[in-house]
Protein backbone atom coordinates (compact mmCIF):
# COMPACT_ATOMS: atom_id res chain seq x y z
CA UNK A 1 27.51 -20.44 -87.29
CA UNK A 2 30.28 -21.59 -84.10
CA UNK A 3 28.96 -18.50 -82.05
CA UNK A 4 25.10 -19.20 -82.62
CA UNK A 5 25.60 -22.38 -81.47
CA UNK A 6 27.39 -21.24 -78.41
CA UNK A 7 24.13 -18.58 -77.72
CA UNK A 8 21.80 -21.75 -77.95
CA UNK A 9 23.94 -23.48 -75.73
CA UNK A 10 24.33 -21.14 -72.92
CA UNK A 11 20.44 -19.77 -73.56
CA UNK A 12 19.60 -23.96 -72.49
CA UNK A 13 21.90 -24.10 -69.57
CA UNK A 14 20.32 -20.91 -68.20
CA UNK A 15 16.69 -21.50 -68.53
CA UNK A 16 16.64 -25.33 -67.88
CA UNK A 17 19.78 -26.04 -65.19
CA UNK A 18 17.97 -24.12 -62.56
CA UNK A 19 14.83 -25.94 -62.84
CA UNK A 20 13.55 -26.96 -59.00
CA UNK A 21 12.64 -30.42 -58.45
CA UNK A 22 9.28 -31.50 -57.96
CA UNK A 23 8.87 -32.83 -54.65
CA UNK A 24 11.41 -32.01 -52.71
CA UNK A 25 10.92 -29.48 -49.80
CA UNK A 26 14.17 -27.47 -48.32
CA UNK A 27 13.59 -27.44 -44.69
CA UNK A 28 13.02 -23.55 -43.76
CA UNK A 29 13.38 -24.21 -39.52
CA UNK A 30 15.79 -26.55 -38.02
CA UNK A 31 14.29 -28.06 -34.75
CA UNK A 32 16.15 -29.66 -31.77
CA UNK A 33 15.54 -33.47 -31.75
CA UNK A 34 17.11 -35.90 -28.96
CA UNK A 35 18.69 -32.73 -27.06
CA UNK A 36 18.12 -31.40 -24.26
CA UNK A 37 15.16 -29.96 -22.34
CA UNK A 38 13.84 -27.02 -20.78
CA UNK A 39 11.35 -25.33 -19.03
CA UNK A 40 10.52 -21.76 -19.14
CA UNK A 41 8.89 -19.45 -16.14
CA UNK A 42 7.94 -15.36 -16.68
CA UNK A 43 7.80 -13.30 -13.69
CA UNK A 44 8.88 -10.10 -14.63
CA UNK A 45 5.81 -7.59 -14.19
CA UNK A 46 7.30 -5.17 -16.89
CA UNK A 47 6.98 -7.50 -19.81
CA UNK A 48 3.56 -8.65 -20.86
CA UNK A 49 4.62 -11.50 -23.19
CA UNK A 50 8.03 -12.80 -23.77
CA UNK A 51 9.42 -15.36 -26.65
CA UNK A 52 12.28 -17.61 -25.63
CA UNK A 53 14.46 -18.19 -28.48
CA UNK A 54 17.86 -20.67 -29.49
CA UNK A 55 20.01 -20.89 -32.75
CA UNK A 56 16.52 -19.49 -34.18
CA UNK A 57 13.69 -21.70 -33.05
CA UNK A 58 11.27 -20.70 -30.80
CA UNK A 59 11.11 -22.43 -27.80
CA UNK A 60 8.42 -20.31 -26.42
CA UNK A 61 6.35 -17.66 -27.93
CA UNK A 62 3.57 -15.13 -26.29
CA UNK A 63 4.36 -16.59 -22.75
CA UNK A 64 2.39 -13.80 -20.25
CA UNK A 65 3.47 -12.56 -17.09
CA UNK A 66 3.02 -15.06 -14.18
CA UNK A 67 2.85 -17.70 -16.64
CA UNK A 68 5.45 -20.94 -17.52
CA UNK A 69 5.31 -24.09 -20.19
CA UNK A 70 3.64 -26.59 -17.87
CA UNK A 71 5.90 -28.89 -19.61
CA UNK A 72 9.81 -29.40 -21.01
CA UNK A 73 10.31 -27.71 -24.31
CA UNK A 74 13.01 -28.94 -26.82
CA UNK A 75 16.59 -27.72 -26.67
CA UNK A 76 19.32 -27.89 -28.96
CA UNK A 77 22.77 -29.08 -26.50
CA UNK A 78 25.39 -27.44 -26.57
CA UNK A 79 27.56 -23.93 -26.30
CA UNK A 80 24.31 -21.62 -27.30
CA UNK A 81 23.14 -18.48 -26.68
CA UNK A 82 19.32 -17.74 -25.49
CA UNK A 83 17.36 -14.78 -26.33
CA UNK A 84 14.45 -13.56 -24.86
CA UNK A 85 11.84 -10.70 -26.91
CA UNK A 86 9.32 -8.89 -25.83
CA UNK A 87 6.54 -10.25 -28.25
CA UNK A 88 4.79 -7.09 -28.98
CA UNK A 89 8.07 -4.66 -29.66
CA UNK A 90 10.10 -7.95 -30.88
CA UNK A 91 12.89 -6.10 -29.15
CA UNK A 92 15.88 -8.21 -27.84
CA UNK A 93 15.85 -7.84 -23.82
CA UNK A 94 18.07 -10.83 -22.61
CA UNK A 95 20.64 -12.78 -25.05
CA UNK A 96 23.27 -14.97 -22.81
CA UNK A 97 25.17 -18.04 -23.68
CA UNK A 98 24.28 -21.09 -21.61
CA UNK A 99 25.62 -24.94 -22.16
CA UNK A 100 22.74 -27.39 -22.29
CA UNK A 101 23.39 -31.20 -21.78
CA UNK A 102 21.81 -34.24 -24.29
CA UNK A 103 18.92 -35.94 -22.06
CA UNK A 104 19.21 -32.95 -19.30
CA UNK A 105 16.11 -31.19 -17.72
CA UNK A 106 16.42 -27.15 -17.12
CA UNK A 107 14.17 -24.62 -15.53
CA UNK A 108 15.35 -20.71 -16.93
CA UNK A 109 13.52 -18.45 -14.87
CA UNK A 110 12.77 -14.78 -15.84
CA UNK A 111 12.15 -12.06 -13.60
CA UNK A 112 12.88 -8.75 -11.58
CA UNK A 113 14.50 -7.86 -8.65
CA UNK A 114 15.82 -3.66 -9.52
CA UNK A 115 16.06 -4.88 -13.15
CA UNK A 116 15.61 -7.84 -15.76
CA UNK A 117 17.31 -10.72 -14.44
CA UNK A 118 17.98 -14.74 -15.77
CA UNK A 119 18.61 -17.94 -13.95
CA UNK A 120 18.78 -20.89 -15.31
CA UNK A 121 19.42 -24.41 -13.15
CA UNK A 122 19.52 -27.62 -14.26
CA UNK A 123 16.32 -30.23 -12.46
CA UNK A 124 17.40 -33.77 -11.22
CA UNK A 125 14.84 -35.66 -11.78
CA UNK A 126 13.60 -39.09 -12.57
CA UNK A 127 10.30 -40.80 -13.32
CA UNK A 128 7.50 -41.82 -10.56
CA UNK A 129 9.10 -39.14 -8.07
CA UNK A 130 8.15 -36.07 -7.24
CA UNK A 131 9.55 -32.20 -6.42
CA UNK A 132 9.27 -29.33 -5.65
CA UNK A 133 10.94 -25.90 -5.42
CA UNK A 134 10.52 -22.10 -3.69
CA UNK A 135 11.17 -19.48 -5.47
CA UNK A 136 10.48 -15.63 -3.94
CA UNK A 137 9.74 -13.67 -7.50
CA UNK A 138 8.76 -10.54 -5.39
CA UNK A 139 10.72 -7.59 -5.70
CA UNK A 140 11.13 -5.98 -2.58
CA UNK A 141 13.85 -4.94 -0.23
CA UNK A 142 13.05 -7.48 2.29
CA UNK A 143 13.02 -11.60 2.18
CA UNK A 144 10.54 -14.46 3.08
CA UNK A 145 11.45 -17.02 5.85
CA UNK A 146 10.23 -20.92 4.69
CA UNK A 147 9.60 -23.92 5.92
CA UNK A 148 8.86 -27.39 4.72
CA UNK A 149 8.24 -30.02 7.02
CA UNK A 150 11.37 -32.57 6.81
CA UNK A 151 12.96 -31.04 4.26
CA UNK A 152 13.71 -26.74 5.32
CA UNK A 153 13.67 -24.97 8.25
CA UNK A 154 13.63 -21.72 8.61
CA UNK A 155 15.27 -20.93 4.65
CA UNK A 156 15.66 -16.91 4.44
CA UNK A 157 14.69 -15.84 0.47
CA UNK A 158 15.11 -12.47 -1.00
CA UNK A 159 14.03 -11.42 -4.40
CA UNK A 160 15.50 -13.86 -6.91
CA UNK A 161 16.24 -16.58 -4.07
CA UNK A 162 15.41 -20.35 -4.80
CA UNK A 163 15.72 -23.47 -2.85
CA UNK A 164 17.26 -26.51 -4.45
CA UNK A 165 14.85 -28.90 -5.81
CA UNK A 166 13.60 -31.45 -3.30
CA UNK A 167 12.16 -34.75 -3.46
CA UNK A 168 9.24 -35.38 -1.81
CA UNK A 169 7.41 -38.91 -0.78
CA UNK A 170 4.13 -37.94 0.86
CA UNK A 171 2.31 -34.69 1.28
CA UNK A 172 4.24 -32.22 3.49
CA UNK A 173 3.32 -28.43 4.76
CA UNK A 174 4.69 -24.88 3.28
CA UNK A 175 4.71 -22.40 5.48
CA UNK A 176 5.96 -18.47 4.62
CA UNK A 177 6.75 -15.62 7.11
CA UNK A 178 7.84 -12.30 6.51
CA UNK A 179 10.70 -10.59 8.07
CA UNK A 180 9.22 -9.83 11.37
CA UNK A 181 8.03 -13.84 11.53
CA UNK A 182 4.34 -12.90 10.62
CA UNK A 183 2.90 -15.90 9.05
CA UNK A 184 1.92 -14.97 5.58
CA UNK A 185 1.23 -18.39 4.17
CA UNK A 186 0.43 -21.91 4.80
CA UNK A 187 -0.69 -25.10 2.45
CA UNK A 188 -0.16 -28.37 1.72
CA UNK A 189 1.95 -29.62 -0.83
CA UNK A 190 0.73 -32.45 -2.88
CA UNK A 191 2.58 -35.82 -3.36
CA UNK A 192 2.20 -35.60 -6.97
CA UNK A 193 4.73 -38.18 -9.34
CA UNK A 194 6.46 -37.19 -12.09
CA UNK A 195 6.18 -33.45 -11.29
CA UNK A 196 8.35 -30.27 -10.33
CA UNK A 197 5.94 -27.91 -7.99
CA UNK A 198 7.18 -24.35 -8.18
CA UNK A 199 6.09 -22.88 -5.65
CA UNK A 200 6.43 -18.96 -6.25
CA UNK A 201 6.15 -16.07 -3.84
CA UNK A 202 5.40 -13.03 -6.62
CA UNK A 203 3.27 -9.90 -6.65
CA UNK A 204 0.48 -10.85 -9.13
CA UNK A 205 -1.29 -7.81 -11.10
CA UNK A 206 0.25 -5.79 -7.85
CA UNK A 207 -2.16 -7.24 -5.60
CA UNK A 208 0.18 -7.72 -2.79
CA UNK A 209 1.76 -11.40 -1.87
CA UNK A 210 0.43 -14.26 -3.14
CA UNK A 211 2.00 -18.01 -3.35
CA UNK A 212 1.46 -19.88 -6.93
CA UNK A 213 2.61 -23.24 -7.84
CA UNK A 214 3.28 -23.78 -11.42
CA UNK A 215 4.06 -27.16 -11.96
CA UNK A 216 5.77 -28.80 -15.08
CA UNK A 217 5.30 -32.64 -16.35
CA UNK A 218 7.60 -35.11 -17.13
């Protein structure tokens, strides 16, 4: 009679302690709140679509060549590692360990120069101003010469080169010269508050140089 009462006992405590309860959901993705931020630029040709990953959560997902979030994505702060997929394959082509900052701005740019390559910088910025940055994204053997009125002067950039991030308070001029000081391009860049202009010296579906600015909000 003891050990029947025993069964029944145990028989209740298996089919009744594991019962869920109603209305509470378990959280499946943990997302970054009050971190950091970041931006994130693709410009390497032999990747179609990249996903930026951290601890997990997608930061950005499908992002095409020549192509950036045109505004800061969330970030968890931090000793973390980032990891960047090629979307279609979902194979693993960049995983590095960076240190991101609560209420910082970053820019991680991806691209080629001989091979895959990272950089990540951190943006100084501040509301009502405005930016902007060269980058040379072309991979070639030789560099770019740049100039922006009151701010750079002759600047030589090879493949993977970028100026620091300058403040600008009225519309100024870019102009671009090859090696041999052939001008190769020339326009005006936009006082435009509360934005980083990129502008980006790349070789677009391998139509030879062209000059792109992808700009982010904040």
């Amino acid at each position: 009679m003891i050990r029947y009462i025993v069964y029944i006992f145990v028989f209740t405590i298996i089919f009744t302690g594991c019962e869920c309860i109603p209305g509470i959901d378990t959280p499946k993705d943990i997302q970054p709140e009050n971190g950091a931020k970041i931006a994130i630029f693709h410009f390497a040709s032999s990747y179609n679509s990249i996903s930026v990953s951290q601890k997990g959560y997608t930061i950005a997902d499908n992002l095409g060549f020549a192509s950036h979030t045109p505004i800061y994505k969330d970030a968890f702060i931090g000793y973390s590692n980032l990891k960047i997929t090629e979307s279609s394959s979902k194979n693993t082509i960049y995983n590095g360990i960076y240190t991101f900052e609560q209420g910082k701005h970053y820019s991680l740019y991806f691209f080629e120069c001989n091979r895959a390559k990272v950089q990540q910088v951190q943006d100084s910025i501040y509301k009502g101003a405005s930016f902007v940055r060269i980058l040379n994204m072309y991979p070639n053997e030789s560099y770019y010469t740049v100039n922006l009125t009151g701010k750079i002067t002759n600047i030589r950039l090879h493949c993977g080169d970028m100026t620091e991030l300058y403040e600008i308070g009225k519309d100024e001029v870019l102009t671009i010269s090859d090696a041999d000081s052939n001008p190769m391009h020339s326009a005006e860049i936009k006082y435009l508050p509360n934005q980083i202009q990129n502008m980006v010296i790349l070789n677009k579906q391998n139509s030879g140089l062209t000059v792109e600015n992808y700009s982010i909000e904040f």
